[in-house]
Protein backbone atom coordinates (compact mmCIF):
# COMPACT_ATOMS: atom_id res chain seq x y z
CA UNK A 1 124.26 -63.00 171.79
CA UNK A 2 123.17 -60.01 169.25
CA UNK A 3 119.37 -59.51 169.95
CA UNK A 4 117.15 -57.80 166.59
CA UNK A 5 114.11 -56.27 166.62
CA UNK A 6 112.27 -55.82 163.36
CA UNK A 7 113.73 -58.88 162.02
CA UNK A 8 111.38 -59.62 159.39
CA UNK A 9 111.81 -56.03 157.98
CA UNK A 10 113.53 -54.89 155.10
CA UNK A 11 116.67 -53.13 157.08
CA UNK A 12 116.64 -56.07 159.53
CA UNK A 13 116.57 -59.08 157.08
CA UNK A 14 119.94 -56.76 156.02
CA UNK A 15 121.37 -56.60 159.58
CA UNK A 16 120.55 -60.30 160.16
CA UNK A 17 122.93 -61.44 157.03
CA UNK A 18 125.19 -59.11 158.04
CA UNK A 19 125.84 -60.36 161.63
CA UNK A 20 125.87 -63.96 160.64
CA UNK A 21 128.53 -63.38 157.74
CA UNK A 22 130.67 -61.81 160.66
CA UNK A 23 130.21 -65.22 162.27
CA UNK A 24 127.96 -63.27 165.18
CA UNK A 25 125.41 -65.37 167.26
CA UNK A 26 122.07 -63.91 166.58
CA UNK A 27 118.59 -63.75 168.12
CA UNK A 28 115.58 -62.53 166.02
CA UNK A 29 112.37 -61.03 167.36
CA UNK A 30 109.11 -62.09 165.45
CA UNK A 31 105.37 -61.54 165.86
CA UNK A 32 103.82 -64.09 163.56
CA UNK A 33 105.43 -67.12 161.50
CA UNK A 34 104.22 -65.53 157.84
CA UNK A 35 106.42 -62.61 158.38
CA UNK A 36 109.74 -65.05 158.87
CA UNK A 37 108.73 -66.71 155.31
CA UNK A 38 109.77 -62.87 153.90
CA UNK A 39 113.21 -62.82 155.60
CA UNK A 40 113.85 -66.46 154.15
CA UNK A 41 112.82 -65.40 150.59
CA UNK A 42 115.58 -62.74 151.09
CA UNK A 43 118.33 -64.87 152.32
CA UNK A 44 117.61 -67.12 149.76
CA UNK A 45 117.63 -64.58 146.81
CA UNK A 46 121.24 -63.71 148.23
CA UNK A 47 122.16 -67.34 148.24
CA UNK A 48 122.25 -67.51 152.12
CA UNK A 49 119.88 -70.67 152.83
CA UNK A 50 122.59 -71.87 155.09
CA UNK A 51 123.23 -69.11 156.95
CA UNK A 52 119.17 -68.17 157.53
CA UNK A 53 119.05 -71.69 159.41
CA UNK A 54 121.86 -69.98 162.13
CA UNK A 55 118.81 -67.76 163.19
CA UNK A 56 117.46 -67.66 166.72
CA UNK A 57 113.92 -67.07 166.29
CA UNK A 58 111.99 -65.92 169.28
CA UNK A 59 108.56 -65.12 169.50
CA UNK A 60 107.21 -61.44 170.96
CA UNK A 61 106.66 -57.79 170.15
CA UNK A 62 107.65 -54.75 171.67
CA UNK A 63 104.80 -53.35 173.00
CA UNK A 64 104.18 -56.51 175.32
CA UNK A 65 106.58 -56.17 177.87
CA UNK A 66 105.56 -59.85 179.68
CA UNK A 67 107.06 -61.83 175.74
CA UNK A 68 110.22 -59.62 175.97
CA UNK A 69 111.27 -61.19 179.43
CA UNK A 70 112.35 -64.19 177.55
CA UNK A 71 113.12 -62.69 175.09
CA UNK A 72 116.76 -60.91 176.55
CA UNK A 73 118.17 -63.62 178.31
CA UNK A 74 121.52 -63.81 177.33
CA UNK A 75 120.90 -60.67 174.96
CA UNK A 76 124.61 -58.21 175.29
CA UNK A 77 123.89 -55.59 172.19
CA UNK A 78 120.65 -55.03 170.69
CA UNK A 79 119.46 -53.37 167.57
CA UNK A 80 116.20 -52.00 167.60
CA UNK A 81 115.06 -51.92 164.07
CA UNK A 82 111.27 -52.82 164.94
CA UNK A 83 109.38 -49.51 163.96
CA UNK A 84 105.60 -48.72 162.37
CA UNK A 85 105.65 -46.61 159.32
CA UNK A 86 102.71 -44.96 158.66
CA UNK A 87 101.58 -41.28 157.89
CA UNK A 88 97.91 -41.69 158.61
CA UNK A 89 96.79 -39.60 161.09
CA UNK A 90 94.11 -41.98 161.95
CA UNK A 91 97.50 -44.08 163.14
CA UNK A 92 98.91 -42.09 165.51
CA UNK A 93 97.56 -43.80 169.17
CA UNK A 94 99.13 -47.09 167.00
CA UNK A 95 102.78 -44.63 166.35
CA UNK A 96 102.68 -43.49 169.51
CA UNK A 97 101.95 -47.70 171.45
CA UNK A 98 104.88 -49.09 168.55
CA UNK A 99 107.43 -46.25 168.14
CA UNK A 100 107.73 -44.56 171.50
CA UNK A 101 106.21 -46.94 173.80
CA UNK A 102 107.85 -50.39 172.43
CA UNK A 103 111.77 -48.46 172.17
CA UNK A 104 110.86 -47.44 175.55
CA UNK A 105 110.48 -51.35 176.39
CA UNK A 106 113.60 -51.96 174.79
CA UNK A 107 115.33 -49.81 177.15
CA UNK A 108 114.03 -51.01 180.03
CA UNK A 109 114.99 -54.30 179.42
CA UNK A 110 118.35 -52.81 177.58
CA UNK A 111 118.72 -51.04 181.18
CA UNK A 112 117.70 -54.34 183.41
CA UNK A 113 119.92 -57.17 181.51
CA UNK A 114 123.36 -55.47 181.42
CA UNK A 115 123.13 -55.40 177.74
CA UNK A 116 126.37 -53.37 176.75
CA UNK A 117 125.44 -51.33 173.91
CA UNK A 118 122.48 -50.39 171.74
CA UNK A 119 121.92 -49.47 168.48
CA UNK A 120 118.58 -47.71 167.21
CA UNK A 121 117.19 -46.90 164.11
CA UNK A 122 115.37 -43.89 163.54
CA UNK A 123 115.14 -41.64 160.62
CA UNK A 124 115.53 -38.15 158.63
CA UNK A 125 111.83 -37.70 160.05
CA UNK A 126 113.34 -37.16 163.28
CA UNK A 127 116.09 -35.04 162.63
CA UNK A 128 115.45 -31.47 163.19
CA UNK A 129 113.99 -28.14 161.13
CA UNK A 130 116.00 -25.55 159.27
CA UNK A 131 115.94 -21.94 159.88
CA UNK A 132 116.09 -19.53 157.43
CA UNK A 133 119.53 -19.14 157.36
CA UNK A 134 120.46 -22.82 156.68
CA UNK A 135 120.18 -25.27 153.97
CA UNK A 136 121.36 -28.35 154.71
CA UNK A 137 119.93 -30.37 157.52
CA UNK A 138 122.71 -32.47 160.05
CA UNK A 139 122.80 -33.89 163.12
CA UNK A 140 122.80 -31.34 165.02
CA UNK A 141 120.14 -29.19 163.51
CA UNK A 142 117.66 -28.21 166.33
CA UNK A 143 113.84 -29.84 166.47
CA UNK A 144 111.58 -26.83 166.27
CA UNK A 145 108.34 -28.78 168.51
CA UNK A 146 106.23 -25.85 166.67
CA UNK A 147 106.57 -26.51 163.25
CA UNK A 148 104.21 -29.31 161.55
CA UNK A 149 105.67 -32.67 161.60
CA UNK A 150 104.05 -36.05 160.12
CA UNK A 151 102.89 -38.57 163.38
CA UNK A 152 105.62 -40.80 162.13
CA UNK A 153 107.89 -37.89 162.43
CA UNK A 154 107.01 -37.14 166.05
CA UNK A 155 107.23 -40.37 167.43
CA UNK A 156 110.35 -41.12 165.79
CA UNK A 157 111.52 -38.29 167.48
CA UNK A 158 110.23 -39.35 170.73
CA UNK A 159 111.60 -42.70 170.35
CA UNK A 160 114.89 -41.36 170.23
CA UNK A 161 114.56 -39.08 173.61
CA UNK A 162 113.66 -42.27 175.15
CA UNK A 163 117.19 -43.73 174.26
CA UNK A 164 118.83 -40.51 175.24
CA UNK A 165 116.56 -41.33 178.72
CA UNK A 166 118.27 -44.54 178.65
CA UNK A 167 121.75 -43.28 178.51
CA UNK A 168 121.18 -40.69 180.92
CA UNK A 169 120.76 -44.62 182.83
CA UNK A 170 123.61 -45.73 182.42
CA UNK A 171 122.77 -47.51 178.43
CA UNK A 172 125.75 -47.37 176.18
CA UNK A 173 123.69 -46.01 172.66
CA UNK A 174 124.14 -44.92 169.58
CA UNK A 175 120.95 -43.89 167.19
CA UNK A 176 121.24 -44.18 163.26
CA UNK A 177 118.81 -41.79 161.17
CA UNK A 178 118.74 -43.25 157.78
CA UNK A 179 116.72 -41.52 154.76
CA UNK A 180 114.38 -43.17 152.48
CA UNK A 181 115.89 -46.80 152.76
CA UNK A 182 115.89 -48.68 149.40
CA UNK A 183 116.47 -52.43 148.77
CA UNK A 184 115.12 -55.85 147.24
CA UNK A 185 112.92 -58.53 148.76
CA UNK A 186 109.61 -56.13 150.38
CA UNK A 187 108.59 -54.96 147.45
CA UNK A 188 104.84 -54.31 148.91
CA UNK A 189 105.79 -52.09 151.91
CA UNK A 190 107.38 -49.06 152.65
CA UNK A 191 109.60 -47.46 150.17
CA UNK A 192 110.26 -50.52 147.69
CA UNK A 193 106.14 -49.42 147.04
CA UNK A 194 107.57 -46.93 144.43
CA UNK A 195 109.21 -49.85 142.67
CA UNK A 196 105.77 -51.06 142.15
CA UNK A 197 103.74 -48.26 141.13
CA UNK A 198 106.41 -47.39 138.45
CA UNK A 199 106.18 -50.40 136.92
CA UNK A 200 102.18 -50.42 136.55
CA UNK A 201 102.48 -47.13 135.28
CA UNK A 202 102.98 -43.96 137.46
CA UNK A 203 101.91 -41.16 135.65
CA UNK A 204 103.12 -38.25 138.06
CA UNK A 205 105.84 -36.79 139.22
CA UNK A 206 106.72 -33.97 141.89
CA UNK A 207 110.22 -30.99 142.23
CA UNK A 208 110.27 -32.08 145.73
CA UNK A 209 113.97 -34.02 147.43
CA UNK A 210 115.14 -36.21 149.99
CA UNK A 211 118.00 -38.48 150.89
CA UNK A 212 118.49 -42.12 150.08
CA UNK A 213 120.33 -44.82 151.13
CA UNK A 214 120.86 -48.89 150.43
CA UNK A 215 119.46 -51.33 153.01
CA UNK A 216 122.49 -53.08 152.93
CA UNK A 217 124.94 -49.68 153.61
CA UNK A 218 122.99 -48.86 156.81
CA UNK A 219 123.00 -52.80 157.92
CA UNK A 220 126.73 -52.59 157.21
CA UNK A 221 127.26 -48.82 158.81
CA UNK A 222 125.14 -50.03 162.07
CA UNK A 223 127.59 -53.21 162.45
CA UNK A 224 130.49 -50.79 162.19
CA UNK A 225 128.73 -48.30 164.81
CA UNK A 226 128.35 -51.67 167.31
CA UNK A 227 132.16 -51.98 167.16
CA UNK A 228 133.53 -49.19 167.15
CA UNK A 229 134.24 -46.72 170.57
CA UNK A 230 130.94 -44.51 169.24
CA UNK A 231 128.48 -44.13 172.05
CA UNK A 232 125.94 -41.04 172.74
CA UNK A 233 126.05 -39.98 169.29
CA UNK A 234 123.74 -39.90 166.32
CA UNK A 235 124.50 -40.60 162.55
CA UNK A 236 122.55 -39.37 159.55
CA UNK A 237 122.89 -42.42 156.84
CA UNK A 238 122.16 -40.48 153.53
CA UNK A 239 124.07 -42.09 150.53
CA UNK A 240 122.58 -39.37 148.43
CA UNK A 241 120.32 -36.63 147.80
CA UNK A 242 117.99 -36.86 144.79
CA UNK A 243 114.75 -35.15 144.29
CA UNK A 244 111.63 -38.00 143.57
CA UNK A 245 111.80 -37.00 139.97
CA UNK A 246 115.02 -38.39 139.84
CA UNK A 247 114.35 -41.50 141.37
CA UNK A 248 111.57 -42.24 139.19
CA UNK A 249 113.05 -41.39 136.07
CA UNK A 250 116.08 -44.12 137.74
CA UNK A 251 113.67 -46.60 138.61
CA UNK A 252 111.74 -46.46 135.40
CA UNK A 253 115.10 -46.82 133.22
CA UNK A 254 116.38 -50.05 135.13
CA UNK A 255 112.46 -51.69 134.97
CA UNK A 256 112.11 -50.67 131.47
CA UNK A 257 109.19 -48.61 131.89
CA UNK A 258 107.81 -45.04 130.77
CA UNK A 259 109.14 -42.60 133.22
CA UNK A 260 106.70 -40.63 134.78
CA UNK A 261 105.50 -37.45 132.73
CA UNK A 262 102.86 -35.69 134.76
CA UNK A 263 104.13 -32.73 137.09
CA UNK A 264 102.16 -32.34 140.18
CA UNK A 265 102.39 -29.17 141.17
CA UNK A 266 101.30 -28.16 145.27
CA UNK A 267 97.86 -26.76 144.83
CA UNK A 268 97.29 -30.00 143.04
CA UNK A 269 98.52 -32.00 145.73
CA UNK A 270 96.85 -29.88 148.64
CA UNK A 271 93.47 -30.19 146.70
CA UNK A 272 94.41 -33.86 146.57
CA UNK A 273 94.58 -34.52 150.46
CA UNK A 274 91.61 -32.98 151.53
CA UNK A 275 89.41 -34.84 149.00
CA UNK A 276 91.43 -38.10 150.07
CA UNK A 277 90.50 -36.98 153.67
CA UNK A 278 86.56 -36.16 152.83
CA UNK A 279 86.78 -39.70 151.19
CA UNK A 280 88.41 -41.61 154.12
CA UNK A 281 85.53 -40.39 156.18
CA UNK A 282 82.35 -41.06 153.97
CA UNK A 283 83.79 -44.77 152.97
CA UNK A 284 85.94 -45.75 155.60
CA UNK A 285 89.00 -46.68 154.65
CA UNK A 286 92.52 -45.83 155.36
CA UNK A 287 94.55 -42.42 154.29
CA UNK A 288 96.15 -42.14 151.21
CA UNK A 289 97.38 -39.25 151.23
CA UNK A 290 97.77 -37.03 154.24
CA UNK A 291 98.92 -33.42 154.61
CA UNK A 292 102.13 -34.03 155.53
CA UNK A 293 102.83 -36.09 153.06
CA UNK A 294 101.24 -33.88 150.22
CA UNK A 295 103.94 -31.32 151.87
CA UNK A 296 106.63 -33.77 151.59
CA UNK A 297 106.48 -34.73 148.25
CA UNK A 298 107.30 -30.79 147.47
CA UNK A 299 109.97 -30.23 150.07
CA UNK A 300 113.44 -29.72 149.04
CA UNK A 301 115.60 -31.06 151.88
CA UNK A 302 119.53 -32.11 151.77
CA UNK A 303 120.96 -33.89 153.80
CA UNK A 304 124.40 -33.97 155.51
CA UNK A 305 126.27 -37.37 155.47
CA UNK A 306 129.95 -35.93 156.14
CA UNK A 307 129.57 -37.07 160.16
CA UNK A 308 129.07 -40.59 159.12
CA UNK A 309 131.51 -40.83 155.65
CA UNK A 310 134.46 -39.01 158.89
CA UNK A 311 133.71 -41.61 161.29
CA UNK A 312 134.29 -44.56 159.59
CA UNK A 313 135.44 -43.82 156.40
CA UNK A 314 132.45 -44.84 154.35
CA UNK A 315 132.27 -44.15 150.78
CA UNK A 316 128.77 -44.38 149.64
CA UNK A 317 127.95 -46.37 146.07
CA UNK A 318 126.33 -45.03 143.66
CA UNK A 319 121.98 -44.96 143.76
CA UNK A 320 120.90 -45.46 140.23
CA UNK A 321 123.16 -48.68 139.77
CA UNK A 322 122.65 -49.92 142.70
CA UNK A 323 118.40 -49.35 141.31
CA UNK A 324 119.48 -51.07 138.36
CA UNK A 325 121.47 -54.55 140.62
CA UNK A 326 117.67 -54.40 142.70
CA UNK A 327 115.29 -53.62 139.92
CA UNK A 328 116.29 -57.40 137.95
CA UNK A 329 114.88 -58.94 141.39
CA UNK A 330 111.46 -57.27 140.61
């Protein structure tokens, strides 16, 4: 039986329809009922009622190592999906218990029930730092520990040392770093956000890049990876490089909506996160904007995605129509 973590997640309601169109035998890990009614909603967008009835549900998390004992019986490949995304620093004891601690967990219990191969999904966070001679960022571009990195970014990163512990143990592994993953269903977390600030009305825009990807090419990439003879390896899952004003201006075309006309340029934005910081203090709340991600949104970064297009002979589709197939679902 195929065991997932972050099963009520955009990327794992993906992997889940996935595995059970391959006819696989799958067990999903949950922390409260409200967060199944999501993956549901998904599978039956997609026409899938049937198949989102073939789910194992089992309840636990990944921080509480006592749930998890039931939770691998049986278990012989895992993908560990189950991640917090968050670039508040005010989150980082919280990064540190989910994203390190909890993949730790996994492979212990990876390690102790003979399970015979894991997949885990990181990110372009943790992938490493170009020097001044380079321009494109791959797999095996070095982490410099010394340069800034987001929270998320560093426990990402230490998540994946903790699989690489696990080998070292005898785990059969492979890690997946996707970029920013896009796809229907979540609209109110993570990246689909975008989708929803566009269409109230987004106003600004900033020269900064990344890479993208669909949630349903890394689901079907990570199957692929499960099969195949890959172990001990890491794959950067980039279907394409696009700088945010891009993806806006795609995202506003396929919702019909005034593309965003405002440039933000840096001193803007590094004004913007110390007031956001001064304002988090005197009221409370959570950050809005933090400095790495004022840094981010200016960052020209591209990514390398020959690795993954060699190993299996994956030929990415095309971003702004598949925007246009998800943006109708909005």
């Amino acid at each position: 039986m195929i065991l997932v973590t972050g099963a009520t997640g955009l990327v794992g309601s993906h992997l889940l329809l996935q595995l059970l169109e391959n006819g696989e035998e799958v067990r999903a890990l949950y922390r409260n009922q409200e967060n199944i009614q999501k993956t549901k909603a998904f599978f039956n967008w997609k026409n899938q009622s049937d198949l989102f009835e073939k789910i194992n549900w089992i309840q636990g998390c990944i921080t509480n190592v006592p749930s998890l004992e039931e939770v691998f019986k049986d278990i012989d490949s895992v993908y560990h999906c189950a991640a917090l995304i968050s670039f508040d620093p005010n989150d980082e004891e919280k990064l540190r218990k989910v994203n390190i601690e909890g993949t730790a967990n996994i492979v212990n219990f990876s390690l102790a029930n003979n399970v015979k191969k894991l997949c885990y999904v990181s990110s372009i966070a943790a992938l490493g730092d170009l020097q001044e001679h380079e321009n494109t960022i791959t797999e095996e571009t070095e982490w410099n520990p010394e340069k800034p990195h987001s929270d998320y970014a560093i426990t990402k990163y230490g998540a994946e040392m903790e699989v690489w512990r696990g080998q070292e143990e005898g785990l059969n592994a492979i890690v997946v770093n996707p970029g920013v993953i896009l796809g229907p269903g979540f609209w109110q977390n993570g990246s689909s956000e975008i989708f929803r600030k566009i269409k109230k009305g987004l106003p600004y825009y900033t020269k900064g890049s990344s890479g993208f990807i669909s949630a349903e090419e890394v689901a079907a990439i990570m199957y692929f990876l499960m099969k195949s003879d890959s172990r001990k390896e890491r794959f950067t899952l980039v279907a394409q490089n696009l700088s945010y004003q891009e993806l806006s201006n795609s995202i506003a075309n396929s919702l019909q909506v005034k593309k965003p006309n405002i440039l933000i340029k840096p001193w803007m934005t590094s004004i913007a996160w110390r007031l956001d910081w001064i304002f988090s203090l005197l009221f409370f709340r959570k950050r809005k904007l933090s400095r790495a991600m004022a840094k981010a949104m200016h960052t020209k970064i591209v990514f390398d995605n020959s690795k993954i297009k060699k190993t299996c002979n994956f030929e990415f589709a095309g971003l702004p129509k598949y925007i246009e197939k998800i943006s109708i679902t909005y």
